[in-house]
N, C-alpha and C. Protein backbone atom coordinates (compact mmCIF):
# COMPACT_ATOMS: atom_id res chain seq x y z
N UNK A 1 12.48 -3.46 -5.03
CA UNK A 1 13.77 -4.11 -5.14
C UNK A 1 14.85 -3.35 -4.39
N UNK A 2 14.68 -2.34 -4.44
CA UNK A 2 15.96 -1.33 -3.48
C UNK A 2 15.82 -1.59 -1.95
N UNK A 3 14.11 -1.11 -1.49
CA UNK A 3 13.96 -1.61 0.16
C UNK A 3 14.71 -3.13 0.23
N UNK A 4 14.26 -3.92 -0.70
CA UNK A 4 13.82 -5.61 0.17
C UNK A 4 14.79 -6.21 -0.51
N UNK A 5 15.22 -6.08 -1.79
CA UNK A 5 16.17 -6.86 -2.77
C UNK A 5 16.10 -7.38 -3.77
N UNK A 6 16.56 -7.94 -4.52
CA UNK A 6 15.78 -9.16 -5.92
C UNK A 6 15.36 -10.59 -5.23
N UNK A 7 15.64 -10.85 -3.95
CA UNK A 7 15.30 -12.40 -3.89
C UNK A 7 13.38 -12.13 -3.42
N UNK A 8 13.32 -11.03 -2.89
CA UNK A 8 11.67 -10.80 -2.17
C UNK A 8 11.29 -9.92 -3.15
N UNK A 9 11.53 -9.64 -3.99
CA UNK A 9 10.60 -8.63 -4.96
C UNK A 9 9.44 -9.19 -5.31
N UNK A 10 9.55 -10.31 -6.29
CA UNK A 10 7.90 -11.06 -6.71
C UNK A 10 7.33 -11.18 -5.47
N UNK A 11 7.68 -11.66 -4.57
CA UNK A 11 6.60 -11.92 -3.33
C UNK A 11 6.28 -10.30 -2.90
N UNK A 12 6.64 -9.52 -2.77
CA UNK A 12 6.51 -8.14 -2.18
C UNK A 12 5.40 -7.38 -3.36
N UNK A 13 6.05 -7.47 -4.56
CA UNK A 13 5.32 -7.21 -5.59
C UNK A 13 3.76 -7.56 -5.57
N UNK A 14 4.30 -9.09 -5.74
CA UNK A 14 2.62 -9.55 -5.73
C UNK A 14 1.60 -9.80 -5.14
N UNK A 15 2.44 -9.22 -3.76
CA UNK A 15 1.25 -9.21 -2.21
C UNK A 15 0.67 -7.51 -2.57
N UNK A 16 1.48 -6.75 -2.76
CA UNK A 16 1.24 -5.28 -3.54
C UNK A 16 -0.05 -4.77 -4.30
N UNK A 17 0.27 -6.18 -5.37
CA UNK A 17 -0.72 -6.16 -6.37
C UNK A 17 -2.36 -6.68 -6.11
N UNK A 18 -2.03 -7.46 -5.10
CA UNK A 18 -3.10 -8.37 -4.47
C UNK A 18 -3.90 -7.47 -3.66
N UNK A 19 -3.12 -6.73 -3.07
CA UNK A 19 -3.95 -5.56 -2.28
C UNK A 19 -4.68 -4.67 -3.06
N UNK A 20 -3.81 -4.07 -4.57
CA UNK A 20 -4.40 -3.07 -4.76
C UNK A 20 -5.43 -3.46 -5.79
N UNK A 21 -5.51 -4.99 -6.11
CA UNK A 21 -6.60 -5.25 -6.50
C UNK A 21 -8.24 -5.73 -6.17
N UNK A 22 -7.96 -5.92 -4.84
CA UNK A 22 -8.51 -5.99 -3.51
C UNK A 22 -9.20 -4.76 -3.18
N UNK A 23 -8.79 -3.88 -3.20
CA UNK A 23 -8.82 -2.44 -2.89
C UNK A 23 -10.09 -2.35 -4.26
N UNK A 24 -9.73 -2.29 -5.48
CA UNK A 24 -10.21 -1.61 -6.49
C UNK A 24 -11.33 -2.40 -6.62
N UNK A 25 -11.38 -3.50 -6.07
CA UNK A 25 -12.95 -4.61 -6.48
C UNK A 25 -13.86 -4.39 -5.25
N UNK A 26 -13.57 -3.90 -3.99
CA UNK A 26 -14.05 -3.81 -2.73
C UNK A 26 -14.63 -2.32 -2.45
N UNK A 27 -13.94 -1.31 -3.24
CA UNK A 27 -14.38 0.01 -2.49
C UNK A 27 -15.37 0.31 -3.55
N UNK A 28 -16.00 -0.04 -4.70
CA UNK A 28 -16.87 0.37 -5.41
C UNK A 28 -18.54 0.07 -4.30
N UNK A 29 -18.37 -1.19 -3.66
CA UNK A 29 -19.28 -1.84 -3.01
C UNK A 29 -19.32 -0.53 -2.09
N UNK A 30 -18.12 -0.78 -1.19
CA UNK A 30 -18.01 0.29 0.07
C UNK A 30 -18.54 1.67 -0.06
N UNK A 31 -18.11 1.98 -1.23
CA UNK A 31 -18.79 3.38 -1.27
C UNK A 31 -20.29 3.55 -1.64
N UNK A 32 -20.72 2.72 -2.49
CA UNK A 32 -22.32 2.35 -2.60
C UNK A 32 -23.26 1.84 -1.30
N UNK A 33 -22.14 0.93 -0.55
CA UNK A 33 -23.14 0.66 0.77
C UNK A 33 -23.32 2.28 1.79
N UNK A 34 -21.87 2.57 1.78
CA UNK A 34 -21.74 4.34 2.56
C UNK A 34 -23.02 5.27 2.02
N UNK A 35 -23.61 5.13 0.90
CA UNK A 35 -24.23 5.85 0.23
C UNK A 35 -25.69 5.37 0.61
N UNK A 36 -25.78 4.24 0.54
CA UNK A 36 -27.24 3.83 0.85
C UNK A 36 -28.08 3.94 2.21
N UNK A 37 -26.31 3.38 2.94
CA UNK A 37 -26.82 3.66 4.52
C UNK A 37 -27.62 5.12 5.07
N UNK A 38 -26.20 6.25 4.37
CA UNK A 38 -26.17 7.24 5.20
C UNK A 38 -27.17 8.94 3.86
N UNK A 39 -26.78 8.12 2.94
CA UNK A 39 -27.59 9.12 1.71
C UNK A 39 -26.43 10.51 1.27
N UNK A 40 -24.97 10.02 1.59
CA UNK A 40 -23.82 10.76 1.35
C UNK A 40 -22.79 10.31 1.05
N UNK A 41 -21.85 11.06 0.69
CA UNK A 41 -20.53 9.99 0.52
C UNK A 41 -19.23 10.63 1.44
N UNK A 42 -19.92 11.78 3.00
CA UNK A 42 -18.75 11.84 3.44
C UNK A 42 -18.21 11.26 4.41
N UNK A 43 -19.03 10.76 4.35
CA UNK A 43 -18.33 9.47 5.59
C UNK A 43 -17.27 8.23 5.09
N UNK A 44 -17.67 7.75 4.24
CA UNK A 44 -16.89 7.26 3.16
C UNK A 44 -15.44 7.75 2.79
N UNK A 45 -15.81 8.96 2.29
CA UNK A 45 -14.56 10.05 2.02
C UNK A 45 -13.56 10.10 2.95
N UNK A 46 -13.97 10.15 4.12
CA UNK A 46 -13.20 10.96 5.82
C UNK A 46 -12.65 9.15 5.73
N UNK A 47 -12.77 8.37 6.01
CA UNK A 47 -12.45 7.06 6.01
C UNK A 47 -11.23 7.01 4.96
N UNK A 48 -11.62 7.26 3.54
CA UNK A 48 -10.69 7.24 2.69
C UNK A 48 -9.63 8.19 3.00
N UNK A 49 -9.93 9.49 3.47
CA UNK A 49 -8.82 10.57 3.82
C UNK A 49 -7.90 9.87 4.61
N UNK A 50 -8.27 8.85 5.42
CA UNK A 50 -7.60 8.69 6.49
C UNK A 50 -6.70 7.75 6.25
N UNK A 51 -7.51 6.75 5.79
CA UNK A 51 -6.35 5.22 5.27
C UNK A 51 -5.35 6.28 3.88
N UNK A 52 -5.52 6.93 3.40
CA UNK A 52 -4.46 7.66 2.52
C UNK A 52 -3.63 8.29 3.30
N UNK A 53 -3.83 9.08 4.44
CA UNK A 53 -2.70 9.67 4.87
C UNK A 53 -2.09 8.59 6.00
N UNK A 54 -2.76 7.70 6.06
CA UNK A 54 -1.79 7.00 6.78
C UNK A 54 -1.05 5.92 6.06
N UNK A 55 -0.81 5.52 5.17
CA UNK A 55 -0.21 5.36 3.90
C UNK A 55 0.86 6.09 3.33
N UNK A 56 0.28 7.24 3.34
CA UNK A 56 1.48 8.13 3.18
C UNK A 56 2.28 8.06 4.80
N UNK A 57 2.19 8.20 5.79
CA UNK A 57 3.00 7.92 6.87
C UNK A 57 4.14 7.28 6.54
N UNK A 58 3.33 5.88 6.44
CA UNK A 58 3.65 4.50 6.72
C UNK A 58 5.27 4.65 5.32
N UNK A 59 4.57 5.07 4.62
CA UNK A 59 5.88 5.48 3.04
C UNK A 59 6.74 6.29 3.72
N UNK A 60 6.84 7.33 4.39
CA UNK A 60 7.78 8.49 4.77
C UNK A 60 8.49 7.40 5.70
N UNK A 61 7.97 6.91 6.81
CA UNK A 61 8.66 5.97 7.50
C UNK A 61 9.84 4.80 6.79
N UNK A 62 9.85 4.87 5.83
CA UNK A 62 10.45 3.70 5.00
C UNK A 62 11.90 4.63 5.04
N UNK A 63 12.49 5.92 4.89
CA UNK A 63 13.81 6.03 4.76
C UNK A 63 14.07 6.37 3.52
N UNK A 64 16.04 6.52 3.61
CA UNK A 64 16.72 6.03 2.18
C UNK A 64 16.80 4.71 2.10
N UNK A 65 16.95 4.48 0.83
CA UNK A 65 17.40 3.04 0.37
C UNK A 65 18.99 2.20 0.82
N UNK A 66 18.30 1.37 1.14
CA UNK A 66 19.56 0.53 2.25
C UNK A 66 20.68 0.19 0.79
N UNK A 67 21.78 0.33 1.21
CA UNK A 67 23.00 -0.05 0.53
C UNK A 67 23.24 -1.54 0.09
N UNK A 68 22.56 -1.81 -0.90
CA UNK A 68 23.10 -3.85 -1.08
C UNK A 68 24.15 -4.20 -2.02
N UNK A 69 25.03 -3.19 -1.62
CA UNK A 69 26.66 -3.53 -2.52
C UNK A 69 27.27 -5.02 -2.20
N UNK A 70 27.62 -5.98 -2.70
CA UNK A 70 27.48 -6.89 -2.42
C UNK A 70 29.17 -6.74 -2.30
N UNK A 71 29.57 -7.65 -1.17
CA UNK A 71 30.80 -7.95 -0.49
C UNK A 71 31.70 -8.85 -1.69
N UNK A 72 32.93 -9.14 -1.75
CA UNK A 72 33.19 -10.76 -2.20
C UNK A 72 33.56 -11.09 -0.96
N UNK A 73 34.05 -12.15 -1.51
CA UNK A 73 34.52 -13.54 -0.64
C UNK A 73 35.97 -12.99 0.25
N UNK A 74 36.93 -12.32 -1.21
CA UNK A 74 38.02 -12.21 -0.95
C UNK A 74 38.40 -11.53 0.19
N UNK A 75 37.29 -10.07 0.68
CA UNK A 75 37.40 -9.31 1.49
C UNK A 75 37.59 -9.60 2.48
């Protein structure tokens, strides 16, 4: 709500949620197929290292929080 506002929050939110539930039903597979293929899990891991720190990037890139003091009319 601070980045985007109250009118995009549910949509931001729930694309959010969609991912990280996406995420949590998909990588149990992923890491079991990583395991079967290769008979390890660091390949898997180095993959995961990676989409995490670039995540974290992608967050540092975001800033301070934009100012949404709202104007009136009268001004």
């Amino acid at each position: 709500s601070r980045y985007f506002g109250l009118r995009a929050f549910g949509t931001i939110y729930g694309l959010l949620l969609s991912a990280m539930m996406l995420g949590i039903a998909v990588s149990p597979l992923m890491f079991a197929l990583s395991y079967e293929s290769t008979g390890s899990y660091s390949s898997i891991l180095a993959i995961a290292v990676i989409v995490n720190i670039a995540v974290i990037l992608m967050m540092t890139l975001l800033g301070p929080f934009p100012n949404w003091q709202k104007t009136s009319i009268a001004d």
